[in-house]
PDB file of N, CA and C in Angstrom:
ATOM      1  N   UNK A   1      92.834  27.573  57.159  1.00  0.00           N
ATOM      2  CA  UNK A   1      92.921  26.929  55.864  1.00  0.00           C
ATOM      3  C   UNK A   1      91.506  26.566  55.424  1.00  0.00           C
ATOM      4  N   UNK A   2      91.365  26.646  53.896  1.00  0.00           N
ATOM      5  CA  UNK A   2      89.933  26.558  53.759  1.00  0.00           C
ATOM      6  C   UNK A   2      89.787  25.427  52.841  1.00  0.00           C
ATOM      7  N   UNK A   3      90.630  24.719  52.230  1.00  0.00           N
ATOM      8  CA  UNK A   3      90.754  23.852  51.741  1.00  0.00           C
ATOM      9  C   UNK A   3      89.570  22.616  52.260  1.00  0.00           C
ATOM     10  N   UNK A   4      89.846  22.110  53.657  1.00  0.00           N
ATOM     11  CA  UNK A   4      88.928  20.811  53.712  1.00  0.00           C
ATOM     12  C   UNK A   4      87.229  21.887  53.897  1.00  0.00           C
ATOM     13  N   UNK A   5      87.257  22.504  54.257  1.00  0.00           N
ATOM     14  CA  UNK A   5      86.171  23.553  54.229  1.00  0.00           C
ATOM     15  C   UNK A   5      84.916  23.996  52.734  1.00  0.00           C
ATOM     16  N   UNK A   6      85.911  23.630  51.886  1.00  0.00           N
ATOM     17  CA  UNK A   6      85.270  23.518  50.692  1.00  0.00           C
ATOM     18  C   UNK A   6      84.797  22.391  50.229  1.00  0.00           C
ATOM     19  N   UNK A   7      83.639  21.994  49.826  1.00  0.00           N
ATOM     20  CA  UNK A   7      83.569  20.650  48.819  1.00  0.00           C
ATOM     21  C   UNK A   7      83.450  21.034  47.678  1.00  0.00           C
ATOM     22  N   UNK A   8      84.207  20.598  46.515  1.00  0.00           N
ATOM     23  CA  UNK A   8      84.059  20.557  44.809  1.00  0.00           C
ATOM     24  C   UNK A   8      83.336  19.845  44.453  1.00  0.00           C
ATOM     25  N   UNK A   9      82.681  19.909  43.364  1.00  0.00           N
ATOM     26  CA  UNK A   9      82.010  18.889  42.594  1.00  0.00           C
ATOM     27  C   UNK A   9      83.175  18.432  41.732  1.00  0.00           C
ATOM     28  N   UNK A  10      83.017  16.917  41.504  1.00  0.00           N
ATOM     29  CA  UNK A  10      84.377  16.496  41.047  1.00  0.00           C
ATOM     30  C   UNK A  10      85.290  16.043  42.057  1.00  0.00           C
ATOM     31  N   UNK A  11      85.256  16.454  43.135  1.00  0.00           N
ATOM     32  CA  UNK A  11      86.074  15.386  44.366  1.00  0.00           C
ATOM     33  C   UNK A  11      86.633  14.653  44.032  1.00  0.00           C
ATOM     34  N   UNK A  12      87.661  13.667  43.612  1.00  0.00           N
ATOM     35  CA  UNK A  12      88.240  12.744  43.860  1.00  0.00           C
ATOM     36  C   UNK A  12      87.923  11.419  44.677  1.00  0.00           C
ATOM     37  N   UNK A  13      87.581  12.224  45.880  1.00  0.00           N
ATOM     38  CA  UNK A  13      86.906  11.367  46.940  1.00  0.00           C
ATOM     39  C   UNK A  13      88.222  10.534  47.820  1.00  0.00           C
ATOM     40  N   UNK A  14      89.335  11.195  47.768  1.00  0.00           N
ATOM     41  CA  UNK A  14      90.470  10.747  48.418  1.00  0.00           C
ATOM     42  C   UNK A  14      89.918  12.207  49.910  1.00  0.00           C
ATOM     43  N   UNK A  15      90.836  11.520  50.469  1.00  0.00           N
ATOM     44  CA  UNK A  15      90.638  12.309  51.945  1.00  0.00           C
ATOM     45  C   UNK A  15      92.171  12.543  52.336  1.00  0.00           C
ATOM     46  N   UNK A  16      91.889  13.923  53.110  1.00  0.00           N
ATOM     47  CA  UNK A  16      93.047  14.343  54.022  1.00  0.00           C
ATOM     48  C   UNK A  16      93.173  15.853  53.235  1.00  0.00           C
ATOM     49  N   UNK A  17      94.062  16.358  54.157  1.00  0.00           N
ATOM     50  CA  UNK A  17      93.896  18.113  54.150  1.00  0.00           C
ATOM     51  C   UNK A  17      95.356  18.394  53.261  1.00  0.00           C
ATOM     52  N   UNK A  18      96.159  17.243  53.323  1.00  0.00           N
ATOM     53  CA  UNK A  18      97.644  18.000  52.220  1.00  0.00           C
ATOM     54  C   UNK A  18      97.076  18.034  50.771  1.00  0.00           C
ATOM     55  N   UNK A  19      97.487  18.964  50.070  1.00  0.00           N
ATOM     56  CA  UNK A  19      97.283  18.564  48.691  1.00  0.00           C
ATOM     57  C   UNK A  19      98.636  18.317  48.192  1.00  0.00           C
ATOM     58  N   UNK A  20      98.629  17.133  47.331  1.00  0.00           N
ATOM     59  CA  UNK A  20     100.348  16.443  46.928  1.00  0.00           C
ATOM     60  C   UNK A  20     100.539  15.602  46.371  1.00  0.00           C
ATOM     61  N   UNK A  21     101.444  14.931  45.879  1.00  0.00           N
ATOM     62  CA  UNK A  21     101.663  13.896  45.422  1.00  0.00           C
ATOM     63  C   UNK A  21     100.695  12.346  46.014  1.00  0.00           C
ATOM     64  N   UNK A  22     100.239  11.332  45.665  1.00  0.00           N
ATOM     65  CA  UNK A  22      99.694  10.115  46.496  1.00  0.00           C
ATOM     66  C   UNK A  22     100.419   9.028  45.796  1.00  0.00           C
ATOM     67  N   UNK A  23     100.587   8.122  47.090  1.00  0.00           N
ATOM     68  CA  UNK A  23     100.615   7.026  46.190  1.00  0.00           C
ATOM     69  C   UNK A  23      99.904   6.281  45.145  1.00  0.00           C
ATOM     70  N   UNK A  24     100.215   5.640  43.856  1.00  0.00           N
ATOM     71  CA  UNK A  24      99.296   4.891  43.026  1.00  0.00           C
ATOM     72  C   UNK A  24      98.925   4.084  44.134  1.00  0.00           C
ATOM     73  N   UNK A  25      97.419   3.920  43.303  1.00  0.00           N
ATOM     74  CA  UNK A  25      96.669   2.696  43.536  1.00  0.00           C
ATOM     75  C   UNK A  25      96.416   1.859  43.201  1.00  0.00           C
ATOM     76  N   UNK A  26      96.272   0.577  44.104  1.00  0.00           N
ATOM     77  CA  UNK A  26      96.439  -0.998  43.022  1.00  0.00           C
ATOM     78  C   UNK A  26      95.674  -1.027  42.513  1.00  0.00           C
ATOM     79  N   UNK A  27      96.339  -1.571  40.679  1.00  0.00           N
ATOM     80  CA  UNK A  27      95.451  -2.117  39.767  1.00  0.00           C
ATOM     81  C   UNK A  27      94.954  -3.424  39.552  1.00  0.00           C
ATOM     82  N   UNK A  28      94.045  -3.740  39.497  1.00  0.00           N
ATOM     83  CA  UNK A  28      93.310  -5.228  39.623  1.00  0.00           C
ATOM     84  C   UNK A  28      94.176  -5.644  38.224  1.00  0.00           C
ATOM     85  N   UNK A  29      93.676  -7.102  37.908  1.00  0.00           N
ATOM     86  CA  UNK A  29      94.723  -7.705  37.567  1.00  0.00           C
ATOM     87  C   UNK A  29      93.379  -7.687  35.808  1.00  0.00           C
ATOM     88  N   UNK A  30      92.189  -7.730  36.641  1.00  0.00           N
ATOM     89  CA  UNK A  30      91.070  -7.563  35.643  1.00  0.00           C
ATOM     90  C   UNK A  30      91.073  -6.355  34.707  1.00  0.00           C
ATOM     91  N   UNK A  31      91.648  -5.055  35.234  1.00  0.00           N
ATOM     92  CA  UNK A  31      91.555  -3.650  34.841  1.00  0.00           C
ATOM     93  C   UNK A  31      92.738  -4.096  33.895  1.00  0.00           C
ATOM     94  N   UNK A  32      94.071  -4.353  34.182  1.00  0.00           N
ATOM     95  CA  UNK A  32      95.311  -4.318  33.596  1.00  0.00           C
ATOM     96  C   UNK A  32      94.879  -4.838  32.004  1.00  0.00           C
ATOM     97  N   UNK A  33      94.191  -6.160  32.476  1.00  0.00           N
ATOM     98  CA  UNK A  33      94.021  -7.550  31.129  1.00  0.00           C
ATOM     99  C   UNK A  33      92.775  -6.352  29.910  1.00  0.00           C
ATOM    100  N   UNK A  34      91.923  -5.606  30.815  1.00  0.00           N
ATOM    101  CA  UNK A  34      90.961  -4.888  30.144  1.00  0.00           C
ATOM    102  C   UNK A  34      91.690  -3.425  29.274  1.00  0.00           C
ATOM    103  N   UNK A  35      92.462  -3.271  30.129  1.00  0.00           N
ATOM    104  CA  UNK A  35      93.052  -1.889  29.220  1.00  0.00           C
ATOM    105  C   UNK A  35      94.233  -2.563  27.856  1.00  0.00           C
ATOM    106  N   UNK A  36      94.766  -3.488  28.161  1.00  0.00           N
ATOM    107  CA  UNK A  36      95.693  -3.853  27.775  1.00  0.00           C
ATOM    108  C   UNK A  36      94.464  -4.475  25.982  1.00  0.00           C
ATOM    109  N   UNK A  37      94.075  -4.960  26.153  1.00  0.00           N
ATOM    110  CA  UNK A  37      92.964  -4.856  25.342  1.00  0.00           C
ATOM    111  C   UNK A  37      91.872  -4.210  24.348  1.00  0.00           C
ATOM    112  N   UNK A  38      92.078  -2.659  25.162  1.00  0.00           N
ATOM    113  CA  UNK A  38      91.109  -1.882  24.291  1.00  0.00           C
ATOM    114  C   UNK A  38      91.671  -0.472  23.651  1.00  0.00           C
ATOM    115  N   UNK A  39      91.479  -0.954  22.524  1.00  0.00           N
ATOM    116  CA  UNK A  39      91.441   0.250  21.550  1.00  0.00           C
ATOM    117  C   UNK A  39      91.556   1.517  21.743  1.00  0.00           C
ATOM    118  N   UNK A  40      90.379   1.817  22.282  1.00  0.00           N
ATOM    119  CA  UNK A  40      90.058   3.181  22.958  1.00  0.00           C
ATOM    120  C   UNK A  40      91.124   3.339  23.668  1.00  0.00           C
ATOM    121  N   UNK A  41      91.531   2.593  25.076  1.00  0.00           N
ATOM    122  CA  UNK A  41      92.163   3.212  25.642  1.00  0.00           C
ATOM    123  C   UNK A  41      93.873   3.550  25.276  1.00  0.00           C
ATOM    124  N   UNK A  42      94.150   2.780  24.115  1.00  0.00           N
ATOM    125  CA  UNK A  42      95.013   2.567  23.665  1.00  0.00           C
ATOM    126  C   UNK A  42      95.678   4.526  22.726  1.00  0.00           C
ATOM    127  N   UNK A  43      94.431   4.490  21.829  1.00  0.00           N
ATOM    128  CA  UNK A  43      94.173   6.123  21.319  1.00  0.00           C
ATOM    129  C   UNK A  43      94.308   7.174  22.187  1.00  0.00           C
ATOM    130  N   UNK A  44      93.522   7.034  23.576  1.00  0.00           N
ATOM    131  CA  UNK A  44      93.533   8.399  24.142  1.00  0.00           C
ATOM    132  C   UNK A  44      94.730   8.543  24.906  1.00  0.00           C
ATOM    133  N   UNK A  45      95.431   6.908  25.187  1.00  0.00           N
ATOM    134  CA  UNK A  45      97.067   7.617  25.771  1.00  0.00           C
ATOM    135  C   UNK A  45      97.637   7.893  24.350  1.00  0.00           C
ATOM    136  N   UNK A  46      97.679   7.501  23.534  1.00  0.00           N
ATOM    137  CA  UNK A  46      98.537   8.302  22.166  1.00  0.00           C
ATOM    138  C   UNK A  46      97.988   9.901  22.352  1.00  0.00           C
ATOM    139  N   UNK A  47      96.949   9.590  22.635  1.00  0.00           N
ATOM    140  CA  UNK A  47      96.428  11.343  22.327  1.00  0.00           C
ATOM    141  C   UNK A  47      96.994  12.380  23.586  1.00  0.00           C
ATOM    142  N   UNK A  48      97.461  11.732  24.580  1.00  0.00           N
ATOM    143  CA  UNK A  48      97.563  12.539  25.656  1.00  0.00           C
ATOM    144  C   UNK A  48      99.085  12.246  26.251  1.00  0.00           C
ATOM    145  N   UNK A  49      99.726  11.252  24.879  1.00  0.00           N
ATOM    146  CA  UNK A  49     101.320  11.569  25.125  1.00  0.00           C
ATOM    147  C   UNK A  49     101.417  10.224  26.697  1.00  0.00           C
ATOM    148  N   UNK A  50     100.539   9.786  27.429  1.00  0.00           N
ATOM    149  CA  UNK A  50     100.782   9.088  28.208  1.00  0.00           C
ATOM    150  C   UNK A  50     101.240   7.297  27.701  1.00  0.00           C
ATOM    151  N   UNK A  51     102.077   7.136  29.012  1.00  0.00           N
ATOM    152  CA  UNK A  51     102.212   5.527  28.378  1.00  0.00           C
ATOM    153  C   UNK A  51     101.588   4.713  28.983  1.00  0.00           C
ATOM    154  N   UNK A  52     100.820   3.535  27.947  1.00  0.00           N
ATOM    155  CA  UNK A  52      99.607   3.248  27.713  1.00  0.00           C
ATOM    156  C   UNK A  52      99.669   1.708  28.973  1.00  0.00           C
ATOM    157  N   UNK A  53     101.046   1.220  29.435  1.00  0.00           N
ATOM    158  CA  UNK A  53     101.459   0.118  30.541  1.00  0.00           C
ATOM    159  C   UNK A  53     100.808   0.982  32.235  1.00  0.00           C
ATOM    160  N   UNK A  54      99.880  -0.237  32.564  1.00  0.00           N
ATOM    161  CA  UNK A  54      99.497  -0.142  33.610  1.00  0.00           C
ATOM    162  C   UNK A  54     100.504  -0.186  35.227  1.00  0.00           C
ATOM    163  N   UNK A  55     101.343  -1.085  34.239  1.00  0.00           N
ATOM    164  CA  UNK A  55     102.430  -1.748  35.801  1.00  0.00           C
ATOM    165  C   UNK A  55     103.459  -0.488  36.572  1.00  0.00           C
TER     166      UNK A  55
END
């Protein structure tokens, strides 16, 4: 397998050799209050069809 054998630029920087689903990762409570807040981020989930709730 050549997978861990390769490095990308762009990595992720998560580790391990499956490629798959991961669990989310916790969101600070600071990030939540900050997105929940901004504009921007508010537009680019409209723009990308995603929903814009952190929880």
């Amino acid at each position: 397998m050549l997978i861990p054998a390769i490095r990308m630029t762009g990595d992720s920087g998560r580790r391990g050799n499956v490629i798959g689903p991961r669990p989310r990762r916790e969101i600070s409570g600071y990030l939540v209050e900050e997105a929940a807040q901004s504009e921007n981020y508010h537009t680019l989930c409209e723009r990308l069809g995603y929903d814009p709730s952190t929880a």
